[in-house]
C-alpha atoms as a PDB file:
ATOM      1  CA  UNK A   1     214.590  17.345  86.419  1.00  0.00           C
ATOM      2  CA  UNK A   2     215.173  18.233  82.882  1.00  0.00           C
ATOM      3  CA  UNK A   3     214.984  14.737  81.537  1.00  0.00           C
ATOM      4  CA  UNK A   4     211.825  14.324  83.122  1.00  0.00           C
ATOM      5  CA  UNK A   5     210.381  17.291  81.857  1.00  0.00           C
ATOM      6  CA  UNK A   6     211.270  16.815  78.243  1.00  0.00           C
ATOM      7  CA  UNK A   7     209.815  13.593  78.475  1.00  0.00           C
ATOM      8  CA  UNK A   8     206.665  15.397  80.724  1.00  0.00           C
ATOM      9  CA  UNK A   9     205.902  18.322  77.664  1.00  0.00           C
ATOM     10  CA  UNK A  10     206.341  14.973  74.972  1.00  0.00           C
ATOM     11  CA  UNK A  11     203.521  12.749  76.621  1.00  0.00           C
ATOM     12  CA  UNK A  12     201.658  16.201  77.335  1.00  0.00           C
ATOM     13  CA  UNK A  13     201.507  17.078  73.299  1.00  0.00           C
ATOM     14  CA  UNK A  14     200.378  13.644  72.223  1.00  0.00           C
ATOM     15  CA  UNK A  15     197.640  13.529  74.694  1.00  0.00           C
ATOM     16  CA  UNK A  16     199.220  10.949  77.161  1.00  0.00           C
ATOM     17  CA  UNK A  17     197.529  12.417  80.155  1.00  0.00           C
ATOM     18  CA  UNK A  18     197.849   9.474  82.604  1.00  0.00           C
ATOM     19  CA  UNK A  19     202.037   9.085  81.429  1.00  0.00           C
ATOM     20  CA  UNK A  20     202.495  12.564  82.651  1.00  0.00           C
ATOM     21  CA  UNK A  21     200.538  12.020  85.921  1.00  0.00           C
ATOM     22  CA  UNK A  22     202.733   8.706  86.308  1.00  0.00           C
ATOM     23  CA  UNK A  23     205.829  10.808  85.480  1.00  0.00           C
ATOM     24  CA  UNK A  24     204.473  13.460  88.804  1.00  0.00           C
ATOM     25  CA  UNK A  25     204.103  10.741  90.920  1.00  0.00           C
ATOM     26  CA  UNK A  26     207.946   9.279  90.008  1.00  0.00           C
ATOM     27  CA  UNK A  27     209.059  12.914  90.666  1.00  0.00           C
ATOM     28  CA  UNK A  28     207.509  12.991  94.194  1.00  0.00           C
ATOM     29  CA  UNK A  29     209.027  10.386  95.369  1.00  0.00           C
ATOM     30  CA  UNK A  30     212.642  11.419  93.420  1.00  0.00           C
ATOM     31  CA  UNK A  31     215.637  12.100  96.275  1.00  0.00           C
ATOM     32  CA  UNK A  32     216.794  15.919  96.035  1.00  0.00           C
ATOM     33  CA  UNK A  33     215.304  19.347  95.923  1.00  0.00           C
ATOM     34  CA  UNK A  34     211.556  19.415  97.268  1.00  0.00           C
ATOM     35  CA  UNK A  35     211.771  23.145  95.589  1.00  0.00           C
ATOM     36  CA  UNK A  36     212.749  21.527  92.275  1.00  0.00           C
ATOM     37  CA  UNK A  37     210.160  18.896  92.754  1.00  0.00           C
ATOM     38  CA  UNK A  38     207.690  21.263  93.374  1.00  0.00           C
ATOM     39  CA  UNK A  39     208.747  23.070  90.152  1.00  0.00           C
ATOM     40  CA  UNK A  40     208.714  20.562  88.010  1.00  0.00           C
ATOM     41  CA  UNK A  41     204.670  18.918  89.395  1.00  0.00           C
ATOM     42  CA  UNK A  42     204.027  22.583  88.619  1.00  0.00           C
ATOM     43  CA  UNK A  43     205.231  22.545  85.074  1.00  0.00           C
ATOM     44  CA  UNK A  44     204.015  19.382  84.741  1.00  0.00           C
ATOM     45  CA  UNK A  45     200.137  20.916  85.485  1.00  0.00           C
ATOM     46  CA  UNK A  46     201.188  23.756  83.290  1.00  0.00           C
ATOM     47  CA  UNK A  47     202.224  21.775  80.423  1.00  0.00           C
ATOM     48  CA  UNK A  48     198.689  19.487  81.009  1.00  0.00           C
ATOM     49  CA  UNK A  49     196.653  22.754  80.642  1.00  0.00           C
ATOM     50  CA  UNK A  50     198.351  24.124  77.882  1.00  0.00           C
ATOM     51  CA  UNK A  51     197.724  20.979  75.941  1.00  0.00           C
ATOM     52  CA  UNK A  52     194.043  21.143  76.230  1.00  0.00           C
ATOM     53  CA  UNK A  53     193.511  19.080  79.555  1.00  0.00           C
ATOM     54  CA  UNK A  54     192.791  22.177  81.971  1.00  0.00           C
ATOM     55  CA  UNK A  55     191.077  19.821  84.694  1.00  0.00           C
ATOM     56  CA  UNK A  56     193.796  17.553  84.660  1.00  0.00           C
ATOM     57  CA  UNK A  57     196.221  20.261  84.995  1.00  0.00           C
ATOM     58  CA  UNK A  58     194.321  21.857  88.053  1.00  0.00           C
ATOM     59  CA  UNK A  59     194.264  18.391  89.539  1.00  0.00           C
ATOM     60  CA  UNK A  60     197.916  17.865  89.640  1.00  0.00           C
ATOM     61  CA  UNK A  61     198.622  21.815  90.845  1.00  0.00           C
ATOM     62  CA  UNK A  62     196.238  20.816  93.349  1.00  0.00           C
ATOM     63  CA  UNK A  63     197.958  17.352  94.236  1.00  0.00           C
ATOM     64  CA  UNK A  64     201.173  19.274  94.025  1.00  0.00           C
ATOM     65  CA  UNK A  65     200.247  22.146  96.592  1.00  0.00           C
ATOM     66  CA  UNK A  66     199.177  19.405  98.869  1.00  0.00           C
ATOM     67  CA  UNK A  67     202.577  17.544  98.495  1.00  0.00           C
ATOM     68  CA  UNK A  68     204.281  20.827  98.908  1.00  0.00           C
ATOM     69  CA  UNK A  69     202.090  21.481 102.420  1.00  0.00           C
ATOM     70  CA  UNK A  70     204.211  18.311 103.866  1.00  0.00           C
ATOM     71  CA  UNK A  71     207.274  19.110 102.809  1.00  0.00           C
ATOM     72  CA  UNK A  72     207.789  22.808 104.341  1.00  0.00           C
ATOM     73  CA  UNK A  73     211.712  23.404 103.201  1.00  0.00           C
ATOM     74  CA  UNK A  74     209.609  24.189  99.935  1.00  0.00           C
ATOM     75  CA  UNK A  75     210.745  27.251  99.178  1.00  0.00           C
ATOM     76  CA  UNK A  76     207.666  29.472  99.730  1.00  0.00           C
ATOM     77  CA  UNK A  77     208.005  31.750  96.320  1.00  0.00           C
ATOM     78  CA  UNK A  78     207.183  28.514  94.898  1.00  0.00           C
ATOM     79  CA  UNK A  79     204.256  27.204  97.179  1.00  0.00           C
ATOM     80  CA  UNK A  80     203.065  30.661  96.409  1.00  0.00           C
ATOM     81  CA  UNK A  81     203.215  30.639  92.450  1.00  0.00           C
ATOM     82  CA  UNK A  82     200.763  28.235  92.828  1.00  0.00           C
ATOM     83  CA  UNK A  83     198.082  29.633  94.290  1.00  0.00           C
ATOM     84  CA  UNK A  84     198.076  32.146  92.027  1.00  0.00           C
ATOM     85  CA  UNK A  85     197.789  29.682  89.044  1.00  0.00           C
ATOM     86  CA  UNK A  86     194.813  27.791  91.193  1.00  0.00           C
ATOM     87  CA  UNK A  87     193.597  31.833  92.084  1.00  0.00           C
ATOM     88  CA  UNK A  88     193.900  31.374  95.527  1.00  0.00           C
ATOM     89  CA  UNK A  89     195.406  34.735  95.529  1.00  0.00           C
ATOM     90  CA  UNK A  90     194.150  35.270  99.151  1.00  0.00           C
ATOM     91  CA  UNK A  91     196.377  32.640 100.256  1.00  0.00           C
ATOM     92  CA  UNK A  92     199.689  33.447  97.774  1.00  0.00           C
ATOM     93  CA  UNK A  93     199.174  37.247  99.076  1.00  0.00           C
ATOM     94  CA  UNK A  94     200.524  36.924 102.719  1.00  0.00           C
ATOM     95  CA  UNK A  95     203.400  34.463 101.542  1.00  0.00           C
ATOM     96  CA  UNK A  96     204.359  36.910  98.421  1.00  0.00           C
ATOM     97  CA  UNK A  97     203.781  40.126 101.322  1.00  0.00           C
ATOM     98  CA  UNK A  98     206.445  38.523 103.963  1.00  0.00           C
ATOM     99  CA  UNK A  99     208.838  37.750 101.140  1.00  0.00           C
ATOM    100  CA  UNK A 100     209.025  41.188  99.765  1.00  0.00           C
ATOM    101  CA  UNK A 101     209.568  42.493 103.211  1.00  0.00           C
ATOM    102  CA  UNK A 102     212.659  39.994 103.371  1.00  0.00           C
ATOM    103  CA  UNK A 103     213.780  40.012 100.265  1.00  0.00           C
ATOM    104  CA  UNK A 104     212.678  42.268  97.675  1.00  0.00           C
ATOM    105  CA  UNK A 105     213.902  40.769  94.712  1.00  0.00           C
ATOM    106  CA  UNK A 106     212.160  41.486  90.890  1.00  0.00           C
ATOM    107  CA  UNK A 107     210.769  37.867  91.136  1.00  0.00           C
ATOM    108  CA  UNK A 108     208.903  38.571  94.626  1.00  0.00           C
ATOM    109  CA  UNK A 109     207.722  42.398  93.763  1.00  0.00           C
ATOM    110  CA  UNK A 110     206.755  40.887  90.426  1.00  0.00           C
ATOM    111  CA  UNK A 111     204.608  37.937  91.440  1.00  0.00           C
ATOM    112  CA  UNK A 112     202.864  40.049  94.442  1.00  0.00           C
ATOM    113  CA  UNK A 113     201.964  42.775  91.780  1.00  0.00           C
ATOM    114  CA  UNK A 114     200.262  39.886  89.690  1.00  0.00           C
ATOM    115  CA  UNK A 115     198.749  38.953  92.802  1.00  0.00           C
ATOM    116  CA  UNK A 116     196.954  41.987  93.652  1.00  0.00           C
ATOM    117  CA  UNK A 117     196.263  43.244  90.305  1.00  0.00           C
ATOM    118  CA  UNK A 118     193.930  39.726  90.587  1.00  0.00           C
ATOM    119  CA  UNK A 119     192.254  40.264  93.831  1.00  0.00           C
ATOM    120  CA  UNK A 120     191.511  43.646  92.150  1.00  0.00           C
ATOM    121  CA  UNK A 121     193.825  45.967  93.595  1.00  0.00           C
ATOM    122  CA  UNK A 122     195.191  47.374  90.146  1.00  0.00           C
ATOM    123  CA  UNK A 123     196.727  50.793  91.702  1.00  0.00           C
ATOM    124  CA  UNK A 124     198.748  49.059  94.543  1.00  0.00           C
ATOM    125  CA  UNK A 125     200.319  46.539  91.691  1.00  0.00           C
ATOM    126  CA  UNK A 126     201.252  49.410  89.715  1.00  0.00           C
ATOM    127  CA  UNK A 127     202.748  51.323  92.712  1.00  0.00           C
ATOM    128  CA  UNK A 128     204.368  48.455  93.314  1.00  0.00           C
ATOM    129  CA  UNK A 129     206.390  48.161  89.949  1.00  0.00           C
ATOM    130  CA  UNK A 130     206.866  51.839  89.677  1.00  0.00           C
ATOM    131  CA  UNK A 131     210.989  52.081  88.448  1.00  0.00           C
ATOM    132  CA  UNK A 132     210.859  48.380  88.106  1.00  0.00           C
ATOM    133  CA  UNK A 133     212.051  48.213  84.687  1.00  0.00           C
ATOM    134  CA  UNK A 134     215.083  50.017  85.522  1.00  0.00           C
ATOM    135  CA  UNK A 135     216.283  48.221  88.553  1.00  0.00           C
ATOM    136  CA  UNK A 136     215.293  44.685  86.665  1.00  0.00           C
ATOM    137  CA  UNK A 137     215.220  45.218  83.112  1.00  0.00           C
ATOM    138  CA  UNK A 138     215.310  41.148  82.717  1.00  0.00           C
ATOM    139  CA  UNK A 139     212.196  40.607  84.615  1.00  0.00           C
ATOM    140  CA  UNK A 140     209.210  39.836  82.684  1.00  0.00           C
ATOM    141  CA  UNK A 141     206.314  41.103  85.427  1.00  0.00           C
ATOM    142  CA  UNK A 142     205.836  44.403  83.884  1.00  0.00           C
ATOM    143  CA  UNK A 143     204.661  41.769  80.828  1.00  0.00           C
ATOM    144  CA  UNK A 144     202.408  39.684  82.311  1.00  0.00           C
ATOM    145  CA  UNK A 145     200.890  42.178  83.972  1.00  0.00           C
ATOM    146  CA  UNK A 146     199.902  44.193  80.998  1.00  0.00           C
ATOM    147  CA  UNK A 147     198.919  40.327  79.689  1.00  0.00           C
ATOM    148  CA  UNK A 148     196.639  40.243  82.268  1.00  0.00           C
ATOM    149  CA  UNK A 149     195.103  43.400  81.602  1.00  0.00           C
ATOM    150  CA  UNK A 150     194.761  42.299  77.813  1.00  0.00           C
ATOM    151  CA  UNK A 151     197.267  45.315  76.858  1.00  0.00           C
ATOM    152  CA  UNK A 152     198.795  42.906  73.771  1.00  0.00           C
ATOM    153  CA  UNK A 153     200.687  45.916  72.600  1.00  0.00           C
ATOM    154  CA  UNK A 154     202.064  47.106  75.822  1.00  0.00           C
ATOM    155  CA  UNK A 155     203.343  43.722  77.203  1.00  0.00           C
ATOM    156  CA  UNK A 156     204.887  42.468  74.105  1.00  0.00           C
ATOM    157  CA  UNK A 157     206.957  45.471  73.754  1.00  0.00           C
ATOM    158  CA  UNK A 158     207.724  44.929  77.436  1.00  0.00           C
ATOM    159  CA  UNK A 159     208.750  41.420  76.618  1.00  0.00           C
ATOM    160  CA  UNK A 160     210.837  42.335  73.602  1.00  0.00           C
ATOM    161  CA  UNK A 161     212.386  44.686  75.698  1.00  0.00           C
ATOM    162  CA  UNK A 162     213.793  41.906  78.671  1.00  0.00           C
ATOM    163  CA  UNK A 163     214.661  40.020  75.602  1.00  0.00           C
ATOM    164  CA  UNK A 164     216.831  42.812  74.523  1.00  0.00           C
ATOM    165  CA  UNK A 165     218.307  42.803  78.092  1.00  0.00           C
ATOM    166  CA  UNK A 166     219.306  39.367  77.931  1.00  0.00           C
ATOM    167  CA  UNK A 167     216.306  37.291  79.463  1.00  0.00           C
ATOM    168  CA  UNK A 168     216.010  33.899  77.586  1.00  0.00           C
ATOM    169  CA  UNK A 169     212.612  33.686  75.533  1.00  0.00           C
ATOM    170  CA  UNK A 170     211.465  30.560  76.860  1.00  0.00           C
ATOM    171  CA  UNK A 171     212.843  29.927  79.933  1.00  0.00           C
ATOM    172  CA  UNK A 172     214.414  32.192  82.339  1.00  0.00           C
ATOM    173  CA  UNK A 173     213.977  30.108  86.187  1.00  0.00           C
ATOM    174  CA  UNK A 174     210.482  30.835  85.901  1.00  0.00           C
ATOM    175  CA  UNK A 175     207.796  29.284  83.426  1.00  0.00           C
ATOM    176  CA  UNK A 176     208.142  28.623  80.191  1.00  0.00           C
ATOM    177  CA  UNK A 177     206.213  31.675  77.555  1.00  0.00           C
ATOM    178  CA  UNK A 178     204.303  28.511  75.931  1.00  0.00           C
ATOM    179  CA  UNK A 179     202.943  27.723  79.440  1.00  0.00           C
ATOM    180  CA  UNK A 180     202.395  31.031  81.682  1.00  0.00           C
ATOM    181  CA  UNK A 181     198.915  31.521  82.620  1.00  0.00           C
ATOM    182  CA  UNK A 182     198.943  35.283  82.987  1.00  0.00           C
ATOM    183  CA  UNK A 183     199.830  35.618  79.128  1.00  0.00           C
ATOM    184  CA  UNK A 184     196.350  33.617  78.243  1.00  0.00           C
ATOM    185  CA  UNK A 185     194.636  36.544  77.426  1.00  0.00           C
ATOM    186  CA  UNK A 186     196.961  37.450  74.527  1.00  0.00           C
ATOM    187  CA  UNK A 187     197.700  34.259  73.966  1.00  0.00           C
ATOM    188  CA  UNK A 188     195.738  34.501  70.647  1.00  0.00           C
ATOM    189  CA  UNK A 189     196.480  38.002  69.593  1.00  0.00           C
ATOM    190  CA  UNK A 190     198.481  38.257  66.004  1.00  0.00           C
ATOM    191  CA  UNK A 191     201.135  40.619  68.132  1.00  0.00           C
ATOM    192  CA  UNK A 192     201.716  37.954  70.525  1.00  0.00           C
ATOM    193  CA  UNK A 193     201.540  34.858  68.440  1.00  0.00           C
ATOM    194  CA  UNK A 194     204.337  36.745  65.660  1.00  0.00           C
ATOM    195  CA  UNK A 195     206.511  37.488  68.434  1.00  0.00           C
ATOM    196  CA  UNK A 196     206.469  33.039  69.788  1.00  0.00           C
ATOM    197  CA  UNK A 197     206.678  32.497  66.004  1.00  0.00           C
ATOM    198  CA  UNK A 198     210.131  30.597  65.245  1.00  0.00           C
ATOM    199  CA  UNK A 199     212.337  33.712  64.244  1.00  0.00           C
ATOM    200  CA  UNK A 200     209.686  35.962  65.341  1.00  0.00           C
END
């Protein structure tokens, strides 16, 4: 998987749309993980939008969500994550809703926060992550949910903070900084853009 994503983010950043799509369809067909392969299409989409080629990117979340809908040992934290970056929150909600039930680890609570706070339910996300930071001062949801609210201030400190903790600045089993969607908003801020600056 890591081999094939180097070479993914390369042929992303020169532009080489159709060598990352033939990379996506190598990795569907790959022996192994169907979570890992479900990652990496996603990344792969990810990596396309972040580039400049957000139709192209949609297209393979899209062609990944299908291939994910016939394989169904895909681990559903995953099958949800992607909704949310196509904002079919309606259908990650009830996945994200019976995994917190289950298991209610920082990466679950987190991603159903993000969740509601974008089908507009701002007051149940923040209920949600009330003493969060304590119990997983790693976890970057507190961030991106700040990012989404275009609080540049409040979510890098909150992201200099799980940095502090020990969470890894660009990749921590979740997606990459350069590549998660929920940070767009502040993408461009001078707060944000010192903080992905090399030594920043």
């Amino acid at each position: 998987r890591n081999r094939v994503m180097v070479e993914a983010r390369a042929r992303a950043g020169l532009g080489d749309v159709e060598g990352v799509l033939l990379l996506a369809d190598t990795m569907k067909n790959a022996l192994g993980s169907t979570t890992n392969i479900l990652r990496s299409l996603t990344d792969m989409g990810l990596e396309l939008r972040a580039h400049g080629f957000p139709a192209e990117g949609d297209a393979l979340l899209e062609d990944a969500l299908a291939w994910a809908e016939q394989h169904p040992d895909v681990a559903p934290y995953y099958r949800a994550r992607v909704h949310y970056y196509l904002e079919r929150n309606e259908e990650a909600l009830p996945i994200l809703q019976e995994l917190v039930q289950g298991n209610p680890t920082g990466s679950n609570l987190g991603f159903l926060a993000l969740t509601l706070d974008a089908l507009g339910r701002p007051a149940e996300a923040d209920s949600l992550l009330e003493g969060f930071q304590e119990r997983f001062p790693q976890n970057w949801f507190p961030a991106l949910l700040a990012a989404r609210r275009r609080d540049a201030r409040r979510a890098v400190d909150l992201l200099k903070a799980a940095f502090e903790a020990g969470r890894n600045y660009y990749h921590n089993g979740e997606v990459s900084l350069h590549l998660e969607p929920s940070l767009d908003p502040i993408r461009d801020h001078p707060l944000f853009r010192e903080l992905m600056r090399p030594g920043g």
